[in-house]
C-alpha atoms as a PDB file:
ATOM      1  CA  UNK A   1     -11.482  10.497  -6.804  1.00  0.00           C
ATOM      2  CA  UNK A   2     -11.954  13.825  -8.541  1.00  0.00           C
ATOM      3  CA  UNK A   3     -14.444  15.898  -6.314  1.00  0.00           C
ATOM      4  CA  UNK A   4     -18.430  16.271  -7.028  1.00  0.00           C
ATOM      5  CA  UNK A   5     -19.520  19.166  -8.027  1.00  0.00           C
ATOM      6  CA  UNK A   6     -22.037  21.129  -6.027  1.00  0.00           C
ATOM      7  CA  UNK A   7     -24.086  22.695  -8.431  1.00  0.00           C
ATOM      8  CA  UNK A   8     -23.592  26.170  -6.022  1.00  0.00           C
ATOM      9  CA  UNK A   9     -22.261  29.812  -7.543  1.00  0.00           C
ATOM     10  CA  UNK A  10     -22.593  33.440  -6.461  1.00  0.00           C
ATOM     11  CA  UNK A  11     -25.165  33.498  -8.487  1.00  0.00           C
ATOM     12  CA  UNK A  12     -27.671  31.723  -5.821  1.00  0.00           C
ATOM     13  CA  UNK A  13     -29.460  33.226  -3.242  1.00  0.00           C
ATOM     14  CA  UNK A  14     -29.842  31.736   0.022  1.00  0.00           C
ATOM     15  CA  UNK A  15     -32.999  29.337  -0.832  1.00  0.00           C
ATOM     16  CA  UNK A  16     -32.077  28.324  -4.133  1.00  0.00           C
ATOM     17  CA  UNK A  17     -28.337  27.409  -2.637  1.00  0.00           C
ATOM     18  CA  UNK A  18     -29.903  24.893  -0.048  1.00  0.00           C
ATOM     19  CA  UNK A  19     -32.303  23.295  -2.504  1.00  0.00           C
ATOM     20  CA  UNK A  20     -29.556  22.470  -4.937  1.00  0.00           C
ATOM     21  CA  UNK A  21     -27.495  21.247  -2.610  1.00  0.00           C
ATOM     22  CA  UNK A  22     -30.454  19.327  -0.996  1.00  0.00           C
ATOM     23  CA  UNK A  23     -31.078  17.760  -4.589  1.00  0.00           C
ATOM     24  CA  UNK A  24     -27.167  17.098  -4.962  1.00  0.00           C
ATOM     25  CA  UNK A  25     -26.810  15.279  -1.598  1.00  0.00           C
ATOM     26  CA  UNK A  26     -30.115  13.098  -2.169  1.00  0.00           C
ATOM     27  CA  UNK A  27     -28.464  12.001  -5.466  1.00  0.00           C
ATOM     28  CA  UNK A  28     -25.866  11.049  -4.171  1.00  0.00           C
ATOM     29  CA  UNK A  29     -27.756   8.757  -1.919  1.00  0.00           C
ATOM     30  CA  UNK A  30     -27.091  10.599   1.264  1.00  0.00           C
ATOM     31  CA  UNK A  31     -29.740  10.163   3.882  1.00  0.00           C
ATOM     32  CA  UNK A  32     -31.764  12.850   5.102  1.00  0.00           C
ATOM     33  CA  UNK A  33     -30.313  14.947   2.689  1.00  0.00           C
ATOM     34  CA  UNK A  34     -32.723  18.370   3.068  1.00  0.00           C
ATOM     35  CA  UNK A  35     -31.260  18.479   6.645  1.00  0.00           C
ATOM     36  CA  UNK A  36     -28.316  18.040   6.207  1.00  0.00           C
ATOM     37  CA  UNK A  37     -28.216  20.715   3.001  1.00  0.00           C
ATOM     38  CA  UNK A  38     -30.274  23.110   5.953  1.00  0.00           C
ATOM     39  CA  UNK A  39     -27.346  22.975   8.600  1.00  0.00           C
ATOM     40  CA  UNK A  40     -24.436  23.355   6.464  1.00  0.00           C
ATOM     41  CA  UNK A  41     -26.084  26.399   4.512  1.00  0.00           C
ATOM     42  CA  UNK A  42     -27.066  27.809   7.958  1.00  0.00           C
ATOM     43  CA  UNK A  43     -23.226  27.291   9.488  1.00  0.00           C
ATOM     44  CA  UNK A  44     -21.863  28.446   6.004  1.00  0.00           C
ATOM     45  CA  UNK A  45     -24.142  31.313   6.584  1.00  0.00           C
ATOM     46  CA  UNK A  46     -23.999  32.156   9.852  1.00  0.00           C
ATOM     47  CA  UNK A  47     -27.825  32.115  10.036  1.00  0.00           C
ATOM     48  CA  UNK A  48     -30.309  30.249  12.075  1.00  0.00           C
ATOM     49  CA  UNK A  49     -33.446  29.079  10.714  1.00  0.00           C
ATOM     50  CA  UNK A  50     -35.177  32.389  11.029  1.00  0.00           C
ATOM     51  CA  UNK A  51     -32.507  33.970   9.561  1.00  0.00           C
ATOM     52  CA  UNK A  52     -32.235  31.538   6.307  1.00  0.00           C
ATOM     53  CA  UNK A  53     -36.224  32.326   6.144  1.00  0.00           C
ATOM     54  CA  UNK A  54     -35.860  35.937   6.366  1.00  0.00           C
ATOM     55  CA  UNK A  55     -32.980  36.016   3.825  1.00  0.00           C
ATOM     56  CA  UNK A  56     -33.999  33.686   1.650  1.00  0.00           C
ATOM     57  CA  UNK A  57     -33.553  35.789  -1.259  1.00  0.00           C
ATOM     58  CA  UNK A  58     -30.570  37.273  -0.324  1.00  0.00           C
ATOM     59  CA  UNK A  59     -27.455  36.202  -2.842  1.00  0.00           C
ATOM     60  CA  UNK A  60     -24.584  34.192  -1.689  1.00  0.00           C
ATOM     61  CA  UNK A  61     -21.288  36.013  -1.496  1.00  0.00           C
ATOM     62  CA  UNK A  62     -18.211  34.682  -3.350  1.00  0.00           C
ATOM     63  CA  UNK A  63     -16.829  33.646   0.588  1.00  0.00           C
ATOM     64  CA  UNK A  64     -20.019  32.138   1.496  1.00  0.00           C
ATOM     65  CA  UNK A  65     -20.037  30.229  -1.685  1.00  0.00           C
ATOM     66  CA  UNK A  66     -16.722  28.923  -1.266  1.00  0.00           C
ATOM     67  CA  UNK A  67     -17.288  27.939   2.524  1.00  0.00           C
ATOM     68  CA  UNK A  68     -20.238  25.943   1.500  1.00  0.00           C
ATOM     69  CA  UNK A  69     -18.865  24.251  -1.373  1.00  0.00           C
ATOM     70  CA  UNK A  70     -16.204  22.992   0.868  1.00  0.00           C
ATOM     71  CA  UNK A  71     -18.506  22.182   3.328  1.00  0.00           C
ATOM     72  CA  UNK A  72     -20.429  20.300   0.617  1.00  0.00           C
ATOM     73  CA  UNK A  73     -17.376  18.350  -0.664  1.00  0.00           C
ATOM     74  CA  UNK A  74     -16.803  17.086   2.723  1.00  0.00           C
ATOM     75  CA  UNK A  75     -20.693  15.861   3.286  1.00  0.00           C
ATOM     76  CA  UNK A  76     -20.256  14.407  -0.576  1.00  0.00           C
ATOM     77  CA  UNK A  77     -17.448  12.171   0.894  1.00  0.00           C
ATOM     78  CA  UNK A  78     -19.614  10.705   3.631  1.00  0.00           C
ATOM     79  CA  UNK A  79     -17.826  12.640   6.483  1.00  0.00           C
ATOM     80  CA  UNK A  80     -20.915  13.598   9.178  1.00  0.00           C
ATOM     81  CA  UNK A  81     -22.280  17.389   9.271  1.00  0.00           C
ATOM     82  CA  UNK A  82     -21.474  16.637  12.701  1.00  0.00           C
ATOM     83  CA  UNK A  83     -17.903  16.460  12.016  1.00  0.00           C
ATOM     84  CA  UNK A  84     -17.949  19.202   9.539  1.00  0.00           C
ATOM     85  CA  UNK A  85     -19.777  21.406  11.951  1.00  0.00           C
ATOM     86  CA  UNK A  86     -17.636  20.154  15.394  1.00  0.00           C
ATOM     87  CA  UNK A  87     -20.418  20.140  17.189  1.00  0.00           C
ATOM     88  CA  UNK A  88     -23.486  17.874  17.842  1.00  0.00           C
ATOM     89  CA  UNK A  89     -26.701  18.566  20.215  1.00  0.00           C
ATOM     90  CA  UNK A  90     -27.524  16.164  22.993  1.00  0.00           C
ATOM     91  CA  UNK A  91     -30.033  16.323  25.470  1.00  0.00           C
ATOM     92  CA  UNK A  92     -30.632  19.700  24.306  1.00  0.00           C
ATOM     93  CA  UNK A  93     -26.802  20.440  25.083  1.00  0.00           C
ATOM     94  CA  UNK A  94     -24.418  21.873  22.096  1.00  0.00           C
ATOM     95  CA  UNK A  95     -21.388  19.558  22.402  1.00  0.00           C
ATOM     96  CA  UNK A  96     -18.073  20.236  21.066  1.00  0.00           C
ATOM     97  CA  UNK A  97     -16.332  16.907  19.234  1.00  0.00           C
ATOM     98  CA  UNK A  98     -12.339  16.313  18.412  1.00  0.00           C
ATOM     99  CA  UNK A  99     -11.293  13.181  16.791  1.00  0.00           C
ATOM    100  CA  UNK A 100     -10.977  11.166  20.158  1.00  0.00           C
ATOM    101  CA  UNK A 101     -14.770  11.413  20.556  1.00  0.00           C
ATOM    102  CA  UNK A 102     -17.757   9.603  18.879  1.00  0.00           C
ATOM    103  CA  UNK A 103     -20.832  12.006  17.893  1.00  0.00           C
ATOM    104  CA  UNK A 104     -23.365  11.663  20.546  1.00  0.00           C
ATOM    105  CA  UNK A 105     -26.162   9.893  19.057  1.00  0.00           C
ATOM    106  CA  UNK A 106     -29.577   9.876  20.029  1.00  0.00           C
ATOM    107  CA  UNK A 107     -29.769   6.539  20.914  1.00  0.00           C
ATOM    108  CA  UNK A 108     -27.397   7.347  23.808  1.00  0.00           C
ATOM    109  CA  UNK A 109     -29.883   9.395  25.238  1.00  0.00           C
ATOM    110  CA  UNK A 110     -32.099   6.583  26.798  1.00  0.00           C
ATOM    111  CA  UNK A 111     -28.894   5.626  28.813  1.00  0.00           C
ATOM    112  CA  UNK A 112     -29.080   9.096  30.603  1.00  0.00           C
ATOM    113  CA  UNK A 113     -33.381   8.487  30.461  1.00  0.00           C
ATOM    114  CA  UNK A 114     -32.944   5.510  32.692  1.00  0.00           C
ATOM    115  CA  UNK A 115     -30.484   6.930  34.897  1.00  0.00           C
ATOM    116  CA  UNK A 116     -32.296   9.296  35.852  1.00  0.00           C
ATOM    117  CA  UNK A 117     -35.192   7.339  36.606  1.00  0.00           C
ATOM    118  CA  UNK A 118     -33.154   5.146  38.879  1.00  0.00           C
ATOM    119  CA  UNK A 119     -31.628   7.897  40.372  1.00  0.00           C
ATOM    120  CA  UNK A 120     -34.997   9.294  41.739  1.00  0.00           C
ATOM    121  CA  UNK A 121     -35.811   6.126  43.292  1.00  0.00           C
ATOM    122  CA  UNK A 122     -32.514   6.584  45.083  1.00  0.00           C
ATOM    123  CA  UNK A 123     -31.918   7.543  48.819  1.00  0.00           C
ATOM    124  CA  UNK A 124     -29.434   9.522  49.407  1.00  0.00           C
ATOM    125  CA  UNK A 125     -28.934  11.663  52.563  1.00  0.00           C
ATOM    126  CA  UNK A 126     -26.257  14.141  54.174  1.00  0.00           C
ATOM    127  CA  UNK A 127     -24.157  13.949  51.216  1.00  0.00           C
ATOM    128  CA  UNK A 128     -24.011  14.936  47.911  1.00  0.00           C
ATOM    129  CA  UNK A 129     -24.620  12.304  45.161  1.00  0.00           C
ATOM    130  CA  UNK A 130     -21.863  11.256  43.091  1.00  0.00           C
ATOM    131  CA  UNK A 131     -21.557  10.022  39.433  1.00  0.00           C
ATOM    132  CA  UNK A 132     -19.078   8.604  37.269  1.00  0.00           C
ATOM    133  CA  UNK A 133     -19.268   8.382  33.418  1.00  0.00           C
ATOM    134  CA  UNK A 134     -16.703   5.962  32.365  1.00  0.00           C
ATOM    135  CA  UNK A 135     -14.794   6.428  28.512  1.00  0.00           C
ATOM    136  CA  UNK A 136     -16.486   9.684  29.097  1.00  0.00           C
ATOM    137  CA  UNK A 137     -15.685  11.086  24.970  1.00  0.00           C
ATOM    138  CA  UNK A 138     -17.301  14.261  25.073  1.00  0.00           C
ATOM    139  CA  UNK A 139     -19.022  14.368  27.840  1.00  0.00           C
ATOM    140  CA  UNK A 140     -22.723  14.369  26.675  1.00  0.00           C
ATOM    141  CA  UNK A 141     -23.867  11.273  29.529  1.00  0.00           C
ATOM    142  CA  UNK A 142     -22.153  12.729  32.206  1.00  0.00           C
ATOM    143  CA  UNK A 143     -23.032  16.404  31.302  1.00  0.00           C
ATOM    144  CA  UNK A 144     -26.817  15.394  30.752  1.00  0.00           C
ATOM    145  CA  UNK A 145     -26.894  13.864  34.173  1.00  0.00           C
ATOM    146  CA  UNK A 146     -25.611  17.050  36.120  1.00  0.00           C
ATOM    147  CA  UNK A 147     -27.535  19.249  33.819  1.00  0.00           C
ATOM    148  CA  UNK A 148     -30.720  17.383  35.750  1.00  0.00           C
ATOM    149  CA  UNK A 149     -29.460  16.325  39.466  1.00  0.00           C
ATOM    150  CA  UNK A 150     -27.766  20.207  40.523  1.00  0.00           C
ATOM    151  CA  UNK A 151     -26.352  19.286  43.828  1.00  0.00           C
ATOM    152  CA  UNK A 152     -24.135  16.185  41.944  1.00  0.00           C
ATOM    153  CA  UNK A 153     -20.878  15.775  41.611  1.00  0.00           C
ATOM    154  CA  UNK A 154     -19.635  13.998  38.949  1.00  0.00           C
ATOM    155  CA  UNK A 155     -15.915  11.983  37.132  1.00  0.00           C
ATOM    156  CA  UNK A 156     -15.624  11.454  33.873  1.00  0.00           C
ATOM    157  CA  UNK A 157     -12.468   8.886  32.632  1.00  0.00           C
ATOM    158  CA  UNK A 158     -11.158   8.162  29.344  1.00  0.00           C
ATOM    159  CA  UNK A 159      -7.445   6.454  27.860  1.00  0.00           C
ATOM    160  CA  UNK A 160      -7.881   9.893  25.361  1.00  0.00           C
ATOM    161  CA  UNK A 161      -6.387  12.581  26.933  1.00  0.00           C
ATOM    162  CA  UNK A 162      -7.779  14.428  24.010  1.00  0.00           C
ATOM    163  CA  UNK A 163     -11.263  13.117  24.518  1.00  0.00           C
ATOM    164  CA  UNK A 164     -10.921  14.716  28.153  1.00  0.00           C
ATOM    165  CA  UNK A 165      -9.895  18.037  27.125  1.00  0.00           C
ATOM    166  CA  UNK A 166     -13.146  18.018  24.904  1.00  0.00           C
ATOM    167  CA  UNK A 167     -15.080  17.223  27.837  1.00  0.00           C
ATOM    168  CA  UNK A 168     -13.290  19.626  30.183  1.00  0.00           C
ATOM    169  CA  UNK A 169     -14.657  22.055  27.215  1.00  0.00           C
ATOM    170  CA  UNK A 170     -18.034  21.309  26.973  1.00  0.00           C
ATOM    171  CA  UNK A 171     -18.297  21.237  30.867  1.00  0.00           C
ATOM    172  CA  UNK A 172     -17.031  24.761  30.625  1.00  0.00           C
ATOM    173  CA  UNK A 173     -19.018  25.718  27.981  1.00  0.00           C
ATOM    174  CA  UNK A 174     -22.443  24.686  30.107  1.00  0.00           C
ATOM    175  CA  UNK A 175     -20.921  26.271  33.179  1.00  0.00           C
ATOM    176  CA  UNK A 176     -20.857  22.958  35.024  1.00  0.00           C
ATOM    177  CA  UNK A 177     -16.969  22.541  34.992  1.00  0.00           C
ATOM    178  CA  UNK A 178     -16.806  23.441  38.879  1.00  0.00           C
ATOM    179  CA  UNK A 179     -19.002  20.133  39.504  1.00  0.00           C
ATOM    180  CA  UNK A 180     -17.103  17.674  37.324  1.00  0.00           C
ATOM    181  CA  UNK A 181     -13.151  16.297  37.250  1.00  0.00           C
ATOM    182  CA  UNK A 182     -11.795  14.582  34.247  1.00  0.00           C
ATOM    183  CA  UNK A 183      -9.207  11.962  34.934  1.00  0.00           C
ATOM    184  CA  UNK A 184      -7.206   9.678  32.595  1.00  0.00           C
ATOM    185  CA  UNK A 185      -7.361   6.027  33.471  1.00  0.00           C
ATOM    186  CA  UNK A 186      -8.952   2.926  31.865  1.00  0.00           C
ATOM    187  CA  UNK A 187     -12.418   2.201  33.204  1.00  0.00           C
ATOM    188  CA  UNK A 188     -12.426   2.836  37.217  1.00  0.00           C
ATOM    189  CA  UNK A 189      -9.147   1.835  37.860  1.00  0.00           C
ATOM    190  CA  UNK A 190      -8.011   5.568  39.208  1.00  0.00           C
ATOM    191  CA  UNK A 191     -11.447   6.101  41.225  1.00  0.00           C
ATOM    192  CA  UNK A 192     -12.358   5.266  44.552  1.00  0.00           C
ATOM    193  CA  UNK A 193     -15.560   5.683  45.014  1.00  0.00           C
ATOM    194  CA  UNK A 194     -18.145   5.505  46.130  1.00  0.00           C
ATOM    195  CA  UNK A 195     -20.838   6.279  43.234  1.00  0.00           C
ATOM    196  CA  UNK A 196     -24.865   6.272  43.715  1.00  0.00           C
ATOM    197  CA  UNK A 197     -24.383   6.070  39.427  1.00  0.00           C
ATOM    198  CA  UNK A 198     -21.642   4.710  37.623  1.00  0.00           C
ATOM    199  CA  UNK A 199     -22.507   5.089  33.287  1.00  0.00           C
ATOM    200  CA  UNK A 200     -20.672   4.273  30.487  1.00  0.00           C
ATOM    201  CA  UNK A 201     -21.548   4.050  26.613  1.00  0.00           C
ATOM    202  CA  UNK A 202     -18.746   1.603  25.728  1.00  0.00           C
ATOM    203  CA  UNK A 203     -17.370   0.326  22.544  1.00  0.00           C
ATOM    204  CA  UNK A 204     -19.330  -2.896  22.007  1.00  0.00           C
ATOM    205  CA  UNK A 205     -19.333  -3.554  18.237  1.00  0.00           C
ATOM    206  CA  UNK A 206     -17.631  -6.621  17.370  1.00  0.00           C
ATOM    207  CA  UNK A 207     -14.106  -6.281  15.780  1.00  0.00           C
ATOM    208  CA  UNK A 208     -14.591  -8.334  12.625  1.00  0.00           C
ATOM    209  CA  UNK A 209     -18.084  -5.904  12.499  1.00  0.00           C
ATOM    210  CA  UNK A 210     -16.828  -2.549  12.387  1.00  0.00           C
ATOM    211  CA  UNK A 211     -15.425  -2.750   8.017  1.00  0.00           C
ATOM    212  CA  UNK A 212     -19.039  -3.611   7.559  1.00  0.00           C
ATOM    213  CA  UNK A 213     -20.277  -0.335   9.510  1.00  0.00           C
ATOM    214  CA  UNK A 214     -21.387   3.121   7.311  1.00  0.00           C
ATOM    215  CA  UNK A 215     -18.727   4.885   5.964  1.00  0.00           C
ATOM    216  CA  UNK A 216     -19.674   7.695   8.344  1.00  0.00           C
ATOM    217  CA  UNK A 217     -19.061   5.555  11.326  1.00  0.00           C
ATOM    218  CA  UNK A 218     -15.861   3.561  10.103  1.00  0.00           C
ATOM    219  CA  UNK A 219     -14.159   6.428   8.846  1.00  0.00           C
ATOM    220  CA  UNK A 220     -14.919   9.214  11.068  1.00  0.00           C
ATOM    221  CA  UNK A 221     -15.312   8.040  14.517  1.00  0.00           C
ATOM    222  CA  UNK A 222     -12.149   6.598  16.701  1.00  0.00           C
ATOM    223  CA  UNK A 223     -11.749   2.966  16.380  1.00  0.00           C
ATOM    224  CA  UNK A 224     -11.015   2.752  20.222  1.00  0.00           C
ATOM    225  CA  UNK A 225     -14.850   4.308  21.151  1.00  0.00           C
ATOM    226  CA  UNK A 226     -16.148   1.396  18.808  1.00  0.00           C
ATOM    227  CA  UNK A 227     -14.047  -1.851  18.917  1.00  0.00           C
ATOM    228  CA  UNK A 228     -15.362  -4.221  21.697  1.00  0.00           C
ATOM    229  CA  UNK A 229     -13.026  -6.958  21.163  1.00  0.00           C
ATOM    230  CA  UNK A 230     -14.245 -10.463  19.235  1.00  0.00           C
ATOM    231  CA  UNK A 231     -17.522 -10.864  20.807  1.00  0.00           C
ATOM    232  CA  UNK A 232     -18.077  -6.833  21.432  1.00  0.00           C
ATOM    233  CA  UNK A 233     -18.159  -7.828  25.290  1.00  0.00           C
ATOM    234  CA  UNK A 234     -14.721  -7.032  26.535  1.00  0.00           C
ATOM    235  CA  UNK A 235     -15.426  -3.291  27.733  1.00  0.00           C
ATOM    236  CA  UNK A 236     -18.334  -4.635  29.793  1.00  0.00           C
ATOM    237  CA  UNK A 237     -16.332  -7.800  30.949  1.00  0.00           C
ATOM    238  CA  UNK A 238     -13.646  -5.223  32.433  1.00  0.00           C
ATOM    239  CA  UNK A 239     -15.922  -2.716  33.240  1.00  0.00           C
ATOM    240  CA  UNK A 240     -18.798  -4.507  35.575  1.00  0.00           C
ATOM    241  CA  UNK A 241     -16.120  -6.039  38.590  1.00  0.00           C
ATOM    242  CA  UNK A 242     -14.858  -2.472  38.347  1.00  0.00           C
ATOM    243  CA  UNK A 243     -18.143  -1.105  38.988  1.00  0.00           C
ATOM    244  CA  UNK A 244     -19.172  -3.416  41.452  1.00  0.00           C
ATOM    245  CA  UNK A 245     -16.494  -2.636  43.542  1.00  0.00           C
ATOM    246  CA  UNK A 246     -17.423   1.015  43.526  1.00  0.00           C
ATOM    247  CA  UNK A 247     -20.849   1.398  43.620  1.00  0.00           C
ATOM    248  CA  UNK A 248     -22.390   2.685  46.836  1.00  0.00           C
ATOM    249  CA  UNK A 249     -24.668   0.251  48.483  1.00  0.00           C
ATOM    250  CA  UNK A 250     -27.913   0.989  46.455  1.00  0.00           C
ATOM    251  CA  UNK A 251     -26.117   2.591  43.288  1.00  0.00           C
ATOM    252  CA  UNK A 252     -26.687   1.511  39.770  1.00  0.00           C
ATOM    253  CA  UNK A 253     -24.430   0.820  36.908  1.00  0.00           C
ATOM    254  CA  UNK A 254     -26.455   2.092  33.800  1.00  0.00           C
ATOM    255  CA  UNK A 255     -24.442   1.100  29.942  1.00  0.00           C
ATOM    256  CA  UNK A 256     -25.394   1.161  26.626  1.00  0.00           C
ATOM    257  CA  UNK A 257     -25.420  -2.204  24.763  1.00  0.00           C
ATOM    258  CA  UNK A 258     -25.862  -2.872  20.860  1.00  0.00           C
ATOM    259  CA  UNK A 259     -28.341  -4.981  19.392  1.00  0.00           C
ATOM    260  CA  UNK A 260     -29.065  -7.891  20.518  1.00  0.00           C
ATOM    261  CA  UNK A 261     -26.728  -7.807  23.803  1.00  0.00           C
ATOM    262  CA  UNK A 262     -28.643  -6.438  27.089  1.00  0.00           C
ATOM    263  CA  UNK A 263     -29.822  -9.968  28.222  1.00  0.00           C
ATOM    264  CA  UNK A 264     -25.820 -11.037  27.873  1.00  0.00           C
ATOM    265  CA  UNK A 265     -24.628  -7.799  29.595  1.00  0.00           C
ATOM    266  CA  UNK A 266     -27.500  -8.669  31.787  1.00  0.00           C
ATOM    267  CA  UNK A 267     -25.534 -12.049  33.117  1.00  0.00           C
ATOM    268  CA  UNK A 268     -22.268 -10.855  33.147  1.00  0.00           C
ATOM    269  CA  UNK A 269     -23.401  -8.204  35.687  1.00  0.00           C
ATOM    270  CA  UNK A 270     -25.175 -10.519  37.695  1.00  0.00           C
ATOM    271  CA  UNK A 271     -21.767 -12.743  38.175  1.00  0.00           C
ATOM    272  CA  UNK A 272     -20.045  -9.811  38.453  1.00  0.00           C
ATOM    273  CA  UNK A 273     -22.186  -9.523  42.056  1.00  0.00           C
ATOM    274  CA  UNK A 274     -25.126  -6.812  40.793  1.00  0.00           C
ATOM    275  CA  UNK A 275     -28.681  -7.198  40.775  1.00  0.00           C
ATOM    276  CA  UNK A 276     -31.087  -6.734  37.768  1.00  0.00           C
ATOM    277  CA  UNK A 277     -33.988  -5.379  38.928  1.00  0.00           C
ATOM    278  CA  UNK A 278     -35.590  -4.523  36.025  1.00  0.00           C
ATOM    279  CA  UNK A 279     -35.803  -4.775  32.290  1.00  0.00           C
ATOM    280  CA  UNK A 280     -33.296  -3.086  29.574  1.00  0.00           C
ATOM    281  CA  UNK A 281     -34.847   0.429  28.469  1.00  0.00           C
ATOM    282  CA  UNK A 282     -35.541   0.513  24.902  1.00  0.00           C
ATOM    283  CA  UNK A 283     -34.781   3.546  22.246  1.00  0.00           C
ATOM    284  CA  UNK A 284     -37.147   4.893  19.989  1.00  0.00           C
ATOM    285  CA  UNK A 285     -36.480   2.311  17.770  1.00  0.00           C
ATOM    286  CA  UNK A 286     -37.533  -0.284  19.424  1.00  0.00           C
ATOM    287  CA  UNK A 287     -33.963  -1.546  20.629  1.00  0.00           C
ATOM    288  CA  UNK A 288     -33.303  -2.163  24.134  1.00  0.00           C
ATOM    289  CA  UNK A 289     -30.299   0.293  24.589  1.00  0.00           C
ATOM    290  CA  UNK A 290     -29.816   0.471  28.045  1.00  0.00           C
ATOM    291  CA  UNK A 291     -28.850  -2.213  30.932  1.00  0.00           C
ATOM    292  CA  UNK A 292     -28.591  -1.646  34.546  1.00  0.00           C
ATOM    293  CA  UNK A 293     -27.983  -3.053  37.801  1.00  0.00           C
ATOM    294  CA  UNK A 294     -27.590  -2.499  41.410  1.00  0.00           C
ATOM    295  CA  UNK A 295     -25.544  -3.010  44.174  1.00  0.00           C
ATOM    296  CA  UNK A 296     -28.045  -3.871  47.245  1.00  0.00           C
ATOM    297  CA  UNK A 297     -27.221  -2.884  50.575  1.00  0.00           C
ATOM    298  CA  UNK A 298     -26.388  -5.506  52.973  1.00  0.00           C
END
């Protein structure tokens, strides 16, 4: 397919540059196109949003025009500005992404919400307390969660060794590399435990679902952070005994589910020897995102 045109020359200044490519993305039936046309003008740019405002009338150079036409191309063929831009916020955290990690979504964030509510509700003395993110991508759970509980300790694991170098990154980046360790493994199965929280976003969309997902999902994130398997449930059917096992008495698994699946995440982990002790968390939209359960004391 030839490629769209952008509609942007030297001979636009900073404001007139992000409103025509604004108009050309909403024509093209991108969603939430002024945004988008706002961050890729600012990264082609170099400026932040007080800079595009203070330079608004500034003209483009002939580099900055040809930056952002590329960029443009690429948001034109449905590839995420996250993608574009390698990097996506979370929890207020600039995350670095590779092509072994999803983009951390929003949604996500209640996961980390109700682990931290659990968490506080915890007691843990003499120690410090412990965390494990499992298919850990690029980090944002398990980065979020020592971002907010300083004295913890925490293991991220993923099959990616690429996805863990990303992590390793972004725990550098945040200066919290000295309290994390990355290890490669599927699920648990190379930790020992114990863990007061063991999280995990897994892939949970059905196999025969994931052609029918947006072309910025199905194209641009790794097949292996989405596919769950026929009924989206084998990451969780693995993943639960795991946890189970290495849960501290008192800790709490805490995972993301799609649509429609907490209550059936909800029994598996109760034959898989946990305790639901209270509802699914719901996102902003309404969906109840996040499942937990605990492993009671004796």
């Amino acid at each position: 397919m030839a490629p769209l045109a952008t509609n942007i020359d030297p001979g636009h200044n900073v404001e007139s540059a992000r409103r025509a490519l604004g108009a050309r993305l909403q024509a093209a039936g991108i969603e939430q196109a002024a945004l988008d046309a706002r961050l890729l003008v600012g990264a082609a740019l170099e400026l932040d949003l007080t800079g595009m405002v203070t330079q608004a009338s500034r003209q483009l150079t002939p580099e900055e025009t040809t930056r952002l036409e590329r960029y443009a191309q690429r948001r034109l063929a449905h590839e995420p500005v996250a993608r574009i831009l390698g990097v996506r916020d979370f929890w207020g955290m600039p995350l670095r992404l590779s092509e072994a990690t999803l983009v951390p979504r929003p949604d996500t964030e209640t996961v980390v919400e109700l682990a931290l509510e659990i968490f506080w509700g915890l007691s843990i003395s003499g120690r410090r307390p412990r965390i494990a993110d499992i298919g850990v991508g690029s980090g944002a759970i398990l980065l979020a969660l020592l971002r907010e509980i300083p004295d913890a300790f925490g293991v991220g694991t993923d099959v990616s060794p690429t996805a863990l170098d990303t992590a390793r990154d972004n725990a550098a980046a945040l200066g919290l590399v000295d309290r994390a360790g990355f290890v490669a493994c599927s699920y648990l199965t190379a930790l020992r435990g114990p863990f007061d929280l063991i999280v995990s976003n897994p892939p949970y969309i059905p196999s025969a679902e994931i052609p029918k997902l947006s072309i910025e999902v199905r194209e641009h994130d790794p097949h292996l952070a989405l596919d769950g398997g026929n009924d989206g449930y084998d990451a969780y059917r693995a993943l639960i005994p795991q946890a189970a096992e290495r849960l501290a008495p008192g800790g709490a698994l805490i995972v993301e589910a799609g649509q429609g699946q907490a209550r059936n995440i909800e029994t598996l982990m109760i034959a898989g020897a946990l305790t639901v002790d209270r509802p699914p968390k719901a996102d902003l939209a309404g969906i109840l995102r996040a499942v937990s359960a605990r492993k009671m004391p004796p």
